[in-house]
Structure formats: structure tokens, C-alpha cells
Protein backbone atom coordinates (compact mmCIF):
# COMPACT_ATOMS: atom_id res chain seq x y z
CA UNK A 1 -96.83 195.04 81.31
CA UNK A 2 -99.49 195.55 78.86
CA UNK A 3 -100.76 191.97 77.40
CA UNK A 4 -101.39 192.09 73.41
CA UNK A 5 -105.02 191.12 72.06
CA UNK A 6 -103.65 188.84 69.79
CA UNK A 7 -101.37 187.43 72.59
CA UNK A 8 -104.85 187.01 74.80
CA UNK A 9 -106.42 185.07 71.84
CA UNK A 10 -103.98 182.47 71.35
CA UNK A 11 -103.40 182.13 75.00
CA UNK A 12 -107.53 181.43 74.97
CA UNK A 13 -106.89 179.22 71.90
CA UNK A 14 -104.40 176.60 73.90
CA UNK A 15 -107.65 176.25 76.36
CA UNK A 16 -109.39 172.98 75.46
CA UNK A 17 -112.92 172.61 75.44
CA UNK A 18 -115.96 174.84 74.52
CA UNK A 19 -114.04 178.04 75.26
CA UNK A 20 -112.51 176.92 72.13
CA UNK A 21 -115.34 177.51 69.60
CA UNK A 22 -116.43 180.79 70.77
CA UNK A 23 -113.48 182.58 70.98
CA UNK A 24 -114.49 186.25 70.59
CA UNK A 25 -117.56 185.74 68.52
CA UNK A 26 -120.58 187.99 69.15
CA UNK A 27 -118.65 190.20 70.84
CA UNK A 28 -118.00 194.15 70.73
CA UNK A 29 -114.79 194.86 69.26
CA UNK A 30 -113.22 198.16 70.28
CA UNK A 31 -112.88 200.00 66.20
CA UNK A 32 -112.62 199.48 62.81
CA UNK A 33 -109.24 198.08 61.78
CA UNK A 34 -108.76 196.21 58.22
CA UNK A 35 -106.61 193.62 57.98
CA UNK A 36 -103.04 193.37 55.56
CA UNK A 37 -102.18 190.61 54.10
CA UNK A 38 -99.91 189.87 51.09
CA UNK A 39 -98.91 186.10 49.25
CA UNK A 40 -95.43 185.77 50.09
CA UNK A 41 -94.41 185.17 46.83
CA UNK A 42 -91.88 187.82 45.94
CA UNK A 43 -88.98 184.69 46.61
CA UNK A 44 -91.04 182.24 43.61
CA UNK A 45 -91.13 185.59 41.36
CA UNK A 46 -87.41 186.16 41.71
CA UNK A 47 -86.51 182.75 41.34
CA UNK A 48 -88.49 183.14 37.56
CA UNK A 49 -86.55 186.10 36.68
CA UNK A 50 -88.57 188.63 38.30
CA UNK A 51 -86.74 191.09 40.17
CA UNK A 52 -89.53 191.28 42.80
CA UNK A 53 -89.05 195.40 43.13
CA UNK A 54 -92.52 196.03 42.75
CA UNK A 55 -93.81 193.24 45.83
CA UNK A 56 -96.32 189.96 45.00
CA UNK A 57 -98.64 190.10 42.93
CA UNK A 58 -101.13 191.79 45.79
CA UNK A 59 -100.69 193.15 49.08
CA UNK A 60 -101.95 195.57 51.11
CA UNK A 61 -105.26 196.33 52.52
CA UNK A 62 -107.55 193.65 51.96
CA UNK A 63 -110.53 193.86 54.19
CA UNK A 64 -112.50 194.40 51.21
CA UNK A 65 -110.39 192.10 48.39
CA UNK A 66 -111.40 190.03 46.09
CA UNK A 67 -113.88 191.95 44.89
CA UNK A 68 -114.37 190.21 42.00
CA UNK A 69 -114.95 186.42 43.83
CA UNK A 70 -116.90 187.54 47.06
CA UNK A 71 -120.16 189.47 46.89
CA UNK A 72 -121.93 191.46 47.80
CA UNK A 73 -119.92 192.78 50.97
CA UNK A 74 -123.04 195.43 51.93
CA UNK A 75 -126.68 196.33 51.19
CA UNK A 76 -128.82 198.69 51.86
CA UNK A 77 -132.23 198.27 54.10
CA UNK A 78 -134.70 201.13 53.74
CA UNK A 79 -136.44 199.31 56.02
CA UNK A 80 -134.80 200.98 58.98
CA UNK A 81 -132.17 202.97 56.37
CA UNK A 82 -129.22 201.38 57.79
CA UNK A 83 -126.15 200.11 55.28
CA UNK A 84 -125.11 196.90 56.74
CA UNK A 85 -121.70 195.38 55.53
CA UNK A 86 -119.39 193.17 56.97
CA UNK A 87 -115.60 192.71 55.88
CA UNK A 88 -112.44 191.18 56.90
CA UNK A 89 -110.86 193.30 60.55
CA UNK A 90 -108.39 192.52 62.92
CA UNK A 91 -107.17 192.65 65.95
CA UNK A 92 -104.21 195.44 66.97
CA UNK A 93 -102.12 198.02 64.84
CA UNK A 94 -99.16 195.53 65.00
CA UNK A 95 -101.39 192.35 64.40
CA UNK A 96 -102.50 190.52 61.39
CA UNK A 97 -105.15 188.63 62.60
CA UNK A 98 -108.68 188.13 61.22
CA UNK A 99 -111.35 188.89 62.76
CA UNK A 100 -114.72 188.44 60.42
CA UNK A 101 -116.61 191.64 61.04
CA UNK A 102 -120.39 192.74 60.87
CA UNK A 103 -121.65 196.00 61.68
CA UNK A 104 -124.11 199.25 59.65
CA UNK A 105 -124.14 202.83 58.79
CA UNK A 106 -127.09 204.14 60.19
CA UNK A 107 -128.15 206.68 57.75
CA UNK A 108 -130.56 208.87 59.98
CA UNK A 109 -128.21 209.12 62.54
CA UNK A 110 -124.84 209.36 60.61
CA UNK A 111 -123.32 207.14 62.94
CA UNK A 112 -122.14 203.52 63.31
CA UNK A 113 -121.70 201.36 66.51
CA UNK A 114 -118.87 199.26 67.65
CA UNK A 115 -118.51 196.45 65.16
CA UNK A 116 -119.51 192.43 66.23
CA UNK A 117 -116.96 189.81 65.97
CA UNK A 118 -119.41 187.43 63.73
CA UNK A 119 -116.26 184.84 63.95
CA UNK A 120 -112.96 184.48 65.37
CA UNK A 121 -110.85 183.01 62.66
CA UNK A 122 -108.33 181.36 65.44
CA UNK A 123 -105.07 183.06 63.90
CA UNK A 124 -106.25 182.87 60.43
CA UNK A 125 -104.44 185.55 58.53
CA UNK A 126 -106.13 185.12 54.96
CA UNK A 127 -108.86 187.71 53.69
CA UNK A 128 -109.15 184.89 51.25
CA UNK A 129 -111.26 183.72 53.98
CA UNK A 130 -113.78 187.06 53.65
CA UNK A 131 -117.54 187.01 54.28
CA UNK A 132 -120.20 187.99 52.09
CA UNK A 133 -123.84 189.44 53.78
CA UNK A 134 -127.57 189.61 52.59
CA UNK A 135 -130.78 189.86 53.90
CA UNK A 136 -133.78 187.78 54.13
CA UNK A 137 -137.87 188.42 53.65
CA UNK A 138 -138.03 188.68 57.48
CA UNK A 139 -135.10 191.22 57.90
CA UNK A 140 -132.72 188.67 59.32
CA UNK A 141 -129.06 189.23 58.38
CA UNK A 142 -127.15 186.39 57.06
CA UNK A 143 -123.34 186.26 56.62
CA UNK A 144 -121.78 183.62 54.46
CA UNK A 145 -117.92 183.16 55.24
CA UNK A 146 -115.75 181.77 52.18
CA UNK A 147 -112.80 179.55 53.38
CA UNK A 148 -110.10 178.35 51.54
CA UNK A 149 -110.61 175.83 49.34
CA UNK A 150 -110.29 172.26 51.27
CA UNK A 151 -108.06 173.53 53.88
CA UNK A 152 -110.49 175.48 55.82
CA UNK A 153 -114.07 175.19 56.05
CA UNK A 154 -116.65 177.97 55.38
CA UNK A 155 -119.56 178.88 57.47
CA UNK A 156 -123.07 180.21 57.04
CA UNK A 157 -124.33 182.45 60.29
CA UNK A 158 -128.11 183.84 60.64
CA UNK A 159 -128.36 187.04 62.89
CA UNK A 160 -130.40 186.04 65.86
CA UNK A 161 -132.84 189.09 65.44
CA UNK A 162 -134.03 191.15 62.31
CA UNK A 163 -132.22 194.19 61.18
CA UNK A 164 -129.19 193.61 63.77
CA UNK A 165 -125.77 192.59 63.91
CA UNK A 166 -125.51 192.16 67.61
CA UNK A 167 -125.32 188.21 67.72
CA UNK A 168 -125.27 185.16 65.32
CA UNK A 169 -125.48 181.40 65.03
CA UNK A 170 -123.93 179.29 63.16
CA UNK A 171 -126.09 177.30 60.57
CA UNK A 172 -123.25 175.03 58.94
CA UNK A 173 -119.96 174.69 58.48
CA UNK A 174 -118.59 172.80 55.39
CA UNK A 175 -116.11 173.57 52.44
CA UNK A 176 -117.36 176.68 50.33
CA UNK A 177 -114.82 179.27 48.89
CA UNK A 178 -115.53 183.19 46.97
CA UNK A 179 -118.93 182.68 48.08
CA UNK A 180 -121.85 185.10 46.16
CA UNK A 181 -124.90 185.19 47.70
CA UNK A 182 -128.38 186.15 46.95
CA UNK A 183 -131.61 186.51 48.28
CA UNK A 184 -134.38 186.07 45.14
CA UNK A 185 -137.74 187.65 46.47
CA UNK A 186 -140.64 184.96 46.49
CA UNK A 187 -138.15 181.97 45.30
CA UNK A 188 -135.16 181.95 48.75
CA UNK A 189 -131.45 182.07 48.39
CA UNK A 190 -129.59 181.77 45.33
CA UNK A 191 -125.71 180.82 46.36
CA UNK A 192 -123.17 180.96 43.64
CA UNK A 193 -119.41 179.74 45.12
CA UNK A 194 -116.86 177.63 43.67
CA UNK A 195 -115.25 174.10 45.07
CA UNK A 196 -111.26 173.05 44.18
CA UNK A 197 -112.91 169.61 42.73
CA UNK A 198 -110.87 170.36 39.44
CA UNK A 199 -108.85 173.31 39.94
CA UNK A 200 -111.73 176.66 41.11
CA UNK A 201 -114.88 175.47 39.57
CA UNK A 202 -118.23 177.39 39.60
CA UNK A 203 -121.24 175.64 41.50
CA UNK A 204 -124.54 176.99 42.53
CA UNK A 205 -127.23 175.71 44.96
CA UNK A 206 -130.56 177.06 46.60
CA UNK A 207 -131.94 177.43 49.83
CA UNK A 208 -135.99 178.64 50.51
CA UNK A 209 -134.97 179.72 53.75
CA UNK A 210 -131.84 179.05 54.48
CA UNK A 211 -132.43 175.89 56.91
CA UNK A 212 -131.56 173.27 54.33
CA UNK A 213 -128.05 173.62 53.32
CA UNK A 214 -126.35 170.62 51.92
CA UNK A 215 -124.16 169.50 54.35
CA UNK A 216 -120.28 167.60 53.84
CA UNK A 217 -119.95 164.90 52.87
CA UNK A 218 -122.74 164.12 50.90
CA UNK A 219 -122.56 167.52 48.67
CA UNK A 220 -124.83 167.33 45.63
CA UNK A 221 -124.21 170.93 43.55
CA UNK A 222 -124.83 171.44 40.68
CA UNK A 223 -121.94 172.21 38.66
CA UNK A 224 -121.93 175.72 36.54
CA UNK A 225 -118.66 175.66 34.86
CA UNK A 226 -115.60 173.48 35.28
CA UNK A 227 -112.66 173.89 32.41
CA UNK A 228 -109.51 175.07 33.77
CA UNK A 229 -110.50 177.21 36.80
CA UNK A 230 -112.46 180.38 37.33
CA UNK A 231 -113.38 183.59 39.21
CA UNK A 232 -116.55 184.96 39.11
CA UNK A 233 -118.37 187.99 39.79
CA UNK A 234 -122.56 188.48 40.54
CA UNK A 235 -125.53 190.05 40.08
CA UNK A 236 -128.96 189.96 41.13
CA UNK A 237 -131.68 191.45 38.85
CA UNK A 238 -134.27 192.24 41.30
CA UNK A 239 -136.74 193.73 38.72
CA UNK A 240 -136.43 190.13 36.38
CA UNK A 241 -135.72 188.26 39.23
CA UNK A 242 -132.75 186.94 36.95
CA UNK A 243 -129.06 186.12 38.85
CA UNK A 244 -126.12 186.52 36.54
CA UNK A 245 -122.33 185.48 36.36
CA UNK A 246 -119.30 186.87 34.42
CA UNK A 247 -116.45 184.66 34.81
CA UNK A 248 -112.99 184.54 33.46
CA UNK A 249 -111.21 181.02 32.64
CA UNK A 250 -107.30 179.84 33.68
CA UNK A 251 -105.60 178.24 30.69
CA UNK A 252 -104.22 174.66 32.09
CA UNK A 253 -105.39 175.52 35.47
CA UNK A 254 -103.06 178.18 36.26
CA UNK A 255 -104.54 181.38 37.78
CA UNK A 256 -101.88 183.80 37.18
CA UNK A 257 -102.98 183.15 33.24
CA UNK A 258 -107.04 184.04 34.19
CA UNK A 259 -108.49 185.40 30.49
CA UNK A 260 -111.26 185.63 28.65
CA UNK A 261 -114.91 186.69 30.11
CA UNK A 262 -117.94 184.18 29.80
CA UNK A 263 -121.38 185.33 30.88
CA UNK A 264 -124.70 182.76 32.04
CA UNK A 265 -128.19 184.17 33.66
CA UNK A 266 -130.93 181.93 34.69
CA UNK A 267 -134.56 183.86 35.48
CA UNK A 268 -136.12 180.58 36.95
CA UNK A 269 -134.22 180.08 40.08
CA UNK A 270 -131.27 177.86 38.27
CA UNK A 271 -132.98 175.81 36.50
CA UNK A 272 -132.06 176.72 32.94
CA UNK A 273 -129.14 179.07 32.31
CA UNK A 274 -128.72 181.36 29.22
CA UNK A 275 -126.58 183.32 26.91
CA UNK A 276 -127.43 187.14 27.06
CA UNK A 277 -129.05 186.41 23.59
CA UNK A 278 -131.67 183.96 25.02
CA UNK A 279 -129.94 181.01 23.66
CA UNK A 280 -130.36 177.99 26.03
CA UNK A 281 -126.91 176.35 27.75
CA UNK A 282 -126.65 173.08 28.46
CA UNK A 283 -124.32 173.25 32.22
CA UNK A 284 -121.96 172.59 33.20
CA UNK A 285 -119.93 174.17 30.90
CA UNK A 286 -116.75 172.14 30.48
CA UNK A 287 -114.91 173.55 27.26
CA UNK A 288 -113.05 176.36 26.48
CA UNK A 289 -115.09 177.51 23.41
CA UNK A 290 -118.45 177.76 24.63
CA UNK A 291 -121.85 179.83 23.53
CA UNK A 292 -121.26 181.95 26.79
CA UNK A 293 -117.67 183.18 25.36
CA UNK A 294 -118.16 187.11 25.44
CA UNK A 295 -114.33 188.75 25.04
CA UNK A 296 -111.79 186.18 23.89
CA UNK A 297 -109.05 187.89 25.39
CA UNK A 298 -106.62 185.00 25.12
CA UNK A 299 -106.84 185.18 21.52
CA UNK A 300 -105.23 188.72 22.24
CA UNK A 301 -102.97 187.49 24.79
CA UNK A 302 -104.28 189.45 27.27
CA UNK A 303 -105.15 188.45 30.76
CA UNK A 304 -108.49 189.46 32.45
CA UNK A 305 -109.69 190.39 35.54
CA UNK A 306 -113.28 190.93 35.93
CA UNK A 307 -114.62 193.39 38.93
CA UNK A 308 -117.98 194.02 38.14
CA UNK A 309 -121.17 193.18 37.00
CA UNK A 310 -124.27 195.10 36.38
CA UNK A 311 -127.67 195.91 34.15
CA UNK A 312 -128.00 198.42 32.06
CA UNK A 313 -131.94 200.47 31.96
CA UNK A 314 -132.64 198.31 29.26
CA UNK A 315 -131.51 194.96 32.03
CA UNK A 316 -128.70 194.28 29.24
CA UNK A 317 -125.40 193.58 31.54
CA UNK A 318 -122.76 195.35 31.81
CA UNK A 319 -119.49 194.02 32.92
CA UNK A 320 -115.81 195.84 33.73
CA UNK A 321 -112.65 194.45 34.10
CA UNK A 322 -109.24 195.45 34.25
CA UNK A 323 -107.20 193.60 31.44
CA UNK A 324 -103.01 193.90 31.39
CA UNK A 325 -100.23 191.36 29.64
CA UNK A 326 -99.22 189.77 32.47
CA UNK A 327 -99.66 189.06 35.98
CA UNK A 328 -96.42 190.13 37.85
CA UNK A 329 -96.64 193.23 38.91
CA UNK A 330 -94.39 196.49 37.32
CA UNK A 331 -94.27 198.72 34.50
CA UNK A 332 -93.50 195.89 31.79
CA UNK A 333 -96.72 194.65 32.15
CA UNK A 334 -98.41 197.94 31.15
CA UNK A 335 -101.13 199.11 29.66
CA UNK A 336 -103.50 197.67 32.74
CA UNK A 337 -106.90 198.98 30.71
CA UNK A 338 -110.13 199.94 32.87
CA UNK A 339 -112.60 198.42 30.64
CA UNK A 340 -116.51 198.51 29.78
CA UNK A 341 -118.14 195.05 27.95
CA UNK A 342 -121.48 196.32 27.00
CA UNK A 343 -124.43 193.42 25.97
CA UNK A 344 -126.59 196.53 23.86
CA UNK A 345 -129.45 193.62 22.80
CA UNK A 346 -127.37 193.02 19.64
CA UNK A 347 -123.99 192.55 20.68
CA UNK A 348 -121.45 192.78 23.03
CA UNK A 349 -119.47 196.39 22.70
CA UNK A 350 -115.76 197.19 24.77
CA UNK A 351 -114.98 200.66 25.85
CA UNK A 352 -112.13 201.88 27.61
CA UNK A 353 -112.68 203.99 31.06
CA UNK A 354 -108.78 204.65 31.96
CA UNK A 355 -105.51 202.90 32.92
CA UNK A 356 -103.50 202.13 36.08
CA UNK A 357 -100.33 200.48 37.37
CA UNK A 358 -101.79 197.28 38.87
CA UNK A 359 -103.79 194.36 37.31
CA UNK A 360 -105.39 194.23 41.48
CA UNK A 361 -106.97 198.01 41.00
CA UNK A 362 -110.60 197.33 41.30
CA UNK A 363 -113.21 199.58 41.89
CA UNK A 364 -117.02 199.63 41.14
CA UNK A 365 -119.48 200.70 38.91
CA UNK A 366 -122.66 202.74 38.77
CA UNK A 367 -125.33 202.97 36.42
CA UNK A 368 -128.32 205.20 36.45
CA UNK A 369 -129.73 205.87 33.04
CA UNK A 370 -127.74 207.13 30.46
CA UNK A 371 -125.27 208.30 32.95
CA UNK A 372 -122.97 205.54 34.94
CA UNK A 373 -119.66 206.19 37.21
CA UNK A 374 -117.03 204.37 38.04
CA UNK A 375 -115.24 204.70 41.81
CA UNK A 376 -111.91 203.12 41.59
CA UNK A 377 -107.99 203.65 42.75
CA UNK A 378 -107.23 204.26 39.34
CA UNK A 379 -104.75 207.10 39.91
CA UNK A 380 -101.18 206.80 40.74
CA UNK A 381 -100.48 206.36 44.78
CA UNK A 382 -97.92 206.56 47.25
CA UNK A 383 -96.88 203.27 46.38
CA UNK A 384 -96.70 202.85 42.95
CA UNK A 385 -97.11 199.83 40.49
CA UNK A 386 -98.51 198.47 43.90
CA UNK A 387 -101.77 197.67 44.68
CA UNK A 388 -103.70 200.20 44.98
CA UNK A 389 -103.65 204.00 44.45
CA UNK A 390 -105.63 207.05 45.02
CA UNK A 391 -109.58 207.28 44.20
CA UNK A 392 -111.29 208.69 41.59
CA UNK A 393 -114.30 209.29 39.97
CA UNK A 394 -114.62 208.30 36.24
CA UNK A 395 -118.09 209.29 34.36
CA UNK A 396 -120.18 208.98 31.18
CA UNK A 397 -123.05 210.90 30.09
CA UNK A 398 -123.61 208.34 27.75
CA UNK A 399 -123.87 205.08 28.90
CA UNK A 400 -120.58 204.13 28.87
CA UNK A 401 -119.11 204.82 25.42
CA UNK A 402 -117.27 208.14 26.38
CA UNK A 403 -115.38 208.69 30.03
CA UNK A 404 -113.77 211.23 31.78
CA UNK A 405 -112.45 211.71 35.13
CA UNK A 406 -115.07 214.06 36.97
CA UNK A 407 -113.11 214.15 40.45
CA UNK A 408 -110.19 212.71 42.54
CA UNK A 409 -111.75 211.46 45.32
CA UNK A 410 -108.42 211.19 47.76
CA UNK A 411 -105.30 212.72 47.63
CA UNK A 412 -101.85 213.52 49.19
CA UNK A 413 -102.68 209.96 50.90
CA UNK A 414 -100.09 208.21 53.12
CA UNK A 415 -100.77 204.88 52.26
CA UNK A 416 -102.64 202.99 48.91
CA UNK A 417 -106.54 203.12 48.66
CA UNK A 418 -107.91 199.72 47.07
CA UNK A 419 -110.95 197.75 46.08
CA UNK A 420 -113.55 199.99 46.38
CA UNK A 421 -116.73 197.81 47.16
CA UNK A 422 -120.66 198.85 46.88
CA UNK A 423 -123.51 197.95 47.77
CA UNK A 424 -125.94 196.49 45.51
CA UNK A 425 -128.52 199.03 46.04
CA UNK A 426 -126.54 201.86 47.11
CA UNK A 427 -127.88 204.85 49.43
CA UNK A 428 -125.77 208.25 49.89
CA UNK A 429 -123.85 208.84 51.59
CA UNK A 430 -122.42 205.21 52.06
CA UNK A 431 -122.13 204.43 47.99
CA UNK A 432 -118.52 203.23 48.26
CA UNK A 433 -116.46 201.81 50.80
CA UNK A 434 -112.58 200.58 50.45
CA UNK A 435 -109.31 200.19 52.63
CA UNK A 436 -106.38 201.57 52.86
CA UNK A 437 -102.61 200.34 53.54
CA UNK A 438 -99.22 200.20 52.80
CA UNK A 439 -99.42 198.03 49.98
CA UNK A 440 -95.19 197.05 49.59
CA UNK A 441 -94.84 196.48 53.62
CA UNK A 442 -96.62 195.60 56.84
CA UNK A 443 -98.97 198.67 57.92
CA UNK A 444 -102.04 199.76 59.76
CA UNK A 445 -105.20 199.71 57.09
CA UNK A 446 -108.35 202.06 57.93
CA UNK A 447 -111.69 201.85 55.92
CA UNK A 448 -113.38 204.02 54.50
CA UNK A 449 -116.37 205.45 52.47
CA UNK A 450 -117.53 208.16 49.88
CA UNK A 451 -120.94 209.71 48.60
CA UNK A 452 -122.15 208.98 44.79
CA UNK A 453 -120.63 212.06 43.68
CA UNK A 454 -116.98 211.60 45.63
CA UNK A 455 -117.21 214.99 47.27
CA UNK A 456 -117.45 213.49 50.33
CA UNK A 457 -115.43 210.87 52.42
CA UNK A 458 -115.03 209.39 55.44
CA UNK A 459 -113.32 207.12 57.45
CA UNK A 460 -114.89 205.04 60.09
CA UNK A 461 -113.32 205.09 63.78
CA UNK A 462 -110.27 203.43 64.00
CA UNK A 463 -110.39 203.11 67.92
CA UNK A 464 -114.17 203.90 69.66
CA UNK A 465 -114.21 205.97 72.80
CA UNK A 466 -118.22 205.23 73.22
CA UNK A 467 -120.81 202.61 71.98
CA UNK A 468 -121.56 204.73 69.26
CA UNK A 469 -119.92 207.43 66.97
CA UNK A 470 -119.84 209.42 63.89
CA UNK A 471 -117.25 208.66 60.86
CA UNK A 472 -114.87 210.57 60.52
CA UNK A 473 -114.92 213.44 57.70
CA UNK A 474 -112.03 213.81 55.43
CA UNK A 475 -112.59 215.01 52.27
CA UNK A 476 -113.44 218.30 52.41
CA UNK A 477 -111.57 218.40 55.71
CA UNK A 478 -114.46 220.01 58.56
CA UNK A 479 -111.54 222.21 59.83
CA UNK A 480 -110.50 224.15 56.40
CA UNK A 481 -112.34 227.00 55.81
């Protein structure tokens, strides 16, 4: 009788001792398998009056979620033109088990290698626990895990040798949650996360190189905004140097009620954050009405969920969110709007991309020059007013005040595409990369990843017969003539 991975792993878990802490970390693991996960909260819904047809809030196939509180999830080295991300796997088709992953795309050789087991998360189900990867001055790789708040710690690993993903060390362990990190050339790391000191409250703190992280419990962060609750999303400006945050706000603390976008830069390494008019802030910010306020969406009663955050030519950010009038999922809660917030030097401008079924379809934007793009699972899915959908391509020939949808990237699909991620500095063919799954039940989830023009996609091996292997083409399918 055949003996389950999972089974294996808890059976290893029982074992007191070292065997303990390294579990399965820094080893091989046999393909690339996302992990589902979803809240458990259709039971609270329907006890408030909601009939719970349309599942939680999320679900589905969330090696890649949360793509507006983890970043960035891959980046490109032309150094050795490999795309090296890392995302949330697990263990067996019938498990739910999380397994934080590390592994590249090796451009040259259009092929990627069995992923590494960076850490075992001992039964952990959560992609809330989801790692975030950049890369030093030396090469090295380093992969920051988020926990969950106070209930489980995060960790920061350091890849023992440049440009690989074969083995890491840990560097710390403490509490850090939706961690965004950055490496500033010349100045070190720049680590945006947030802490549950007061409901989820935005902190930063830097490193040089990455030896001198404060450890629990005598934290000392500096505080970047603390009124209610917030999620963030990041940005480095490599040619300004600058890192920037959008962030949304939860009236009384409550985070199904997230609205409004706020928006802080600092160009000298945290030491004095701005407005994107230059004016000066004074941090943390600790009230509602604030110089940073960009969209006061609460004043429309409109809920906000921020996905992206860029620079335009110009370096004038860009941010896009998907905005809806409620967060339960199901039609009543429609329009969910695709949106564009614009900083043009004078003022901040909204444009509207397109519309979906779920407030959780989140994709990612592309700008180069007057023409940007938008990769999302905007489009109506096999599972609809799920999370989720199929994939398209959304673009404007002039920098984002007109849209239209240029291609459907997937179709006919089985199971719901979502949160389509990207690399920072993207490199074709790997410019966006997403999972799928069932998004109303339990299912397998696969992961993907398309070129910047969505005529090509892929999906990486599921199971790996070799060391080594090409992705597997799907869109347009090898075999059709």
C-alpha cells in the first residue's frame, strides 16, 4: 500500500528533535503543484443573510494570491537570463499542504528544473503565509516568507550561492506578515510589511546587507501608517532610486470594508516620505484624512482593492485596482470596475479598463511608453462570480485613458485562472505567471505563464520525469495545425 507524501510528513513531524526543523527543506520536489485554499466562511456569510451560493469571499488557486500585500513574487536576472520566482506549492493532487517553493525559468534554455522546498510549512495550509524573492548586489537570492500575523512567525532565507535556488539558510525568524521587499542599488534592502499592533498596520525597516535584521522582541520599526488597518502594494523606482506604496484603509478596523487609496514615496532610503506632489509627510500617518488621500472611495461608498503599482515614462505612478459595493461575493455586488489612478504631474486622473464578477480578480499591469497592458482574469470562467476567470489582454495606445481588449489569453478552461503576477522587470517569454483551480470546491491547481503579447502560454510540469524539462505549450496548442 502506497504511503501518501503528506502522510510521510506528518509521520516525520511526530519525530522529536532536529529532524524536526528541516523537514523537507532544500530538497527537490518532484513538480509544480499550487496550492487551494479558501476561508471557510461561507457558514458566517449565511448566518448574515448571505445565501453563500457563490462560495467565501476567495478560494481557489492561491499559489500566487494576495497580489496586492506580497511582492514581488519573481524578477528577472540578465545576469545569467534566468526568471527566478518562488510561490506557495504543495504536496499531492489530494493534499493541501504548503510547501514554500523557489525555483527559475531559464530563458536560453526554455526550461526549468525541479523546484526546491525553501521551507516546509509543517501542515500549514495558508498561502497567507506566501514568500516574496529578490536579489542582492552579489547575485544571492533572498526569500522573505510572510506569516500570519502573531500566530505564526515569518522567516528571511539567503540562497547559499549566487544565482541559485538549490539550498538556503535561514537568517531570522520573527513576526512579519504581506511582506514587500526591495533591494535599493548602492543603499541595501528596503522591507515594507505590516504588524497586527493595531489592527494591519504598515511598517518599514532597512537592511545594508541583509545581516542585521531586527530581531523579536526588541522590534524597533518605524511605523508608516496605522488608522484602521491596511493592505499595501510596492514599487521600486530603480531609475530614482525612489520605493513607493499605495495602500487602501479599513473603516473601524474591519477588512471586508478596505476603501480608499493613499499613496507615500521616499527617494532617500526612508528617511522622509512624500506626497506624489513633493509635499513632505510627517509618518506615521494615523488619520483618516491625510495629504496622501488619492481616491476617496468611501465617500462613494465603494470598496477598493488595490493590485498594482507602477511609473509612468514620466516616473509619475500609476496605480490599478478593482473597486465593487461590497465584499461578499455574487451578482448584487456588481459593477466590480478594473480601474486606472493616473498621478499626470498635476493631478491624479481614474480611467476604467473593464469589469468582472469578483472583487479577488487581480491581474497586472504593463507600461512601456505611451502604450501599457493589462494581463488579468477579467473574463467570465467556468466558475462564475468566483474567483477567478479566464485571461485576457486589455491595451491602450495611449497611456491609459482608452482600453480595449486586444486578446483572450485562455479559453474553454476547466477550472478558474487567477492573480496573474509579474515580475518587476519582466523578460519574454515569462511576463506573467498565475494559477489555476476550481475556485467553488477542492481541486488540483497548475501554474502557469504567458508572453507580453498573450499569444503564448504555458504551463509548467505538473509531475517531472527528469531533473530538468520544458513547460508545457498550450496556447496555440503545438499539435493543431
Amino acid at each position: 500500500m502506497r504511503m501518501k507524501l503528506s502522510t510521510i510528513i506528518l509521520l516525520i513531524l511526530l519525530i522529536p528533535g532536529p529532524l524536526f526543523t528541516q523537514a523537507l527543506n532544500n530538497s527537490k520536489f518532484l513538480g509544480y503543484r499550487g496550492i487551494w485554499f479558501t476561508l471557510g466562511q461561507t457558514e458566517r456569510m449565511m448566518a448574515a443573510g448571505y445565501s453563500g451560493s457563490y462560495g467565501d469571499k476567495y478560494s481557489g488557486g492561491l499559489s500566487f494570491a494576495w497580489s496586492h500585500t506580497i511582492a514581488p513574487m519573481a524578477i528577472y536576472a540578465p545576469e545569467v537570463d534566468k526568471t527566478f520566482f518562488v510561490y506557495g506549492g504543495t504536496t499531492e493532487a489530494d493534499d493541501n499542504y504548503l510547501l514554500v517553493m523557489a525555483s527559475y525559468y531559464d530563458h536560453k534554455r526554455h526550461m526549468v528544473p525541479r523546484p526546491t522546498i525553501v521551507r516546509d510549512q509543517r501542515g500549514i495550509d495558508d498561502p497567507h503565509d506566501n514568500p516574496s524573492i529578490t536579489i542582492d548586489d552579489e547575485g544571492y537570492i533572498w526569500v522573505f516568507i510572510a506569516g500570519r500575523g502573531r500566530r505564526r512567525p515569518g522567516q528571511i532565507f539567503r540562497a547559499v550561492e549566487p544565482y541559485s535556488v538549490d539550498k538556503f539558510e535561514k537568517i531570522i525568524s520573527r513576526e512579519q506578515t504581506y511582506s514587500h521587499i526591495w533591494h535599493v542599488p548602492g543603499n541595501g534592502f528596503m522591507h515594507l510589511l505590516t504588524l497586527y499592533t493595531a489592527g494591519r498596520e504598515l511598517y518599514w525597516e532597512t537592511s545594508s546587507d541583509g545581516s542585521d535584521w531586527t530581531p523579536e522582541p526588541a522590534r524597533d520599526l518605524q511605523k508608516l501608517a496605522g488608522f484602521g488597518g491596511h493592505y499595501q502594494v510596492t514599487r521600486l523606482d530603480t531609475l530614482n532610486n525612489r520605493t513607493a506604496s499605495a495602500f487602501n484603509y479599513h473603516p473601524g478596523g474591519n477588512v471586508d470594508l478596505r476603501t480608499n487609496i493613499y499613496y507615500v514615496e521616499t527617494d532617500d532610503f526612508g528617511r522622509t516620505w512624500r506626497t506624489a506632489d513633493g509635499r513632505e509627510l510627517s509618518v506615521p500617518l494615523d488619520n483618516r484624512d491625510n495629504p496622501a488621500l488619492v481616491v476617496d472611495y468611501e465617500a462613494e461608498g465603494r470598496l477598493a482593492y488595490i493590485t498594482k503599482l507602477l511609473f509612468d515614462g514620466d516616473g509619475n505612478p500609476v496605480i490599478s485596482a478593482v473597486t465593487s459595493g461590497g465584499y461578499m461575493p455574487g451578482p448584487e455586488n456588481d459593477p466590480r470596475i478594473w480601474e486606472i489612478i493616473h498621478w499626470t504631474g498635476i493631478e491624479w486622473e481614474r480611467r476604467e479598463v473593464t469589469r468582472s464578477d469578483h472583487n479577488y480578480d487581480m491581474g497586472s499591469l504593463y507600461i512601456d511608453g505611451d502604450k501599457w497592458s493589462l494581463i488579468g482574469p477579467a473574463l467570465p470562467g467556468p466558475q462564475p462570480w468566483h474567483t477567478g476567470g479566464e485571461v485576457g489582454l486589455w491595451v491602450s495606445e495611449d497611456s491609459g485613458r482608452t482600453w480595449r481588449l486586444e486578446r483572450q489569453v485562455t479559453a474553454d478552461s476547466p477550472l478558474n485562472h487567477s492573480y496573474v503576477r509579474r515580475p518587476p522587470n519582466p523578460s519574454d517569454p515569462f511576463f506573467g505567471i498565475w494559477a489555476d483551480a476550481n475556485s467553488s470546491e477542492f481541486s488540483i491547481s497548475r501554474l502557469f505563464f504567458t508572453n507580453s503579447t498573450g499569444d503564448r502560454v504555458y504551463m509548467l510540469p505538473y509531475t517531472m520525469k527528469s531533473d530538468f524539462e520544458e513547460p508545457v505549450q498550450l496556447y496555440p496548442n503545438p499539435a493543431e495545425p
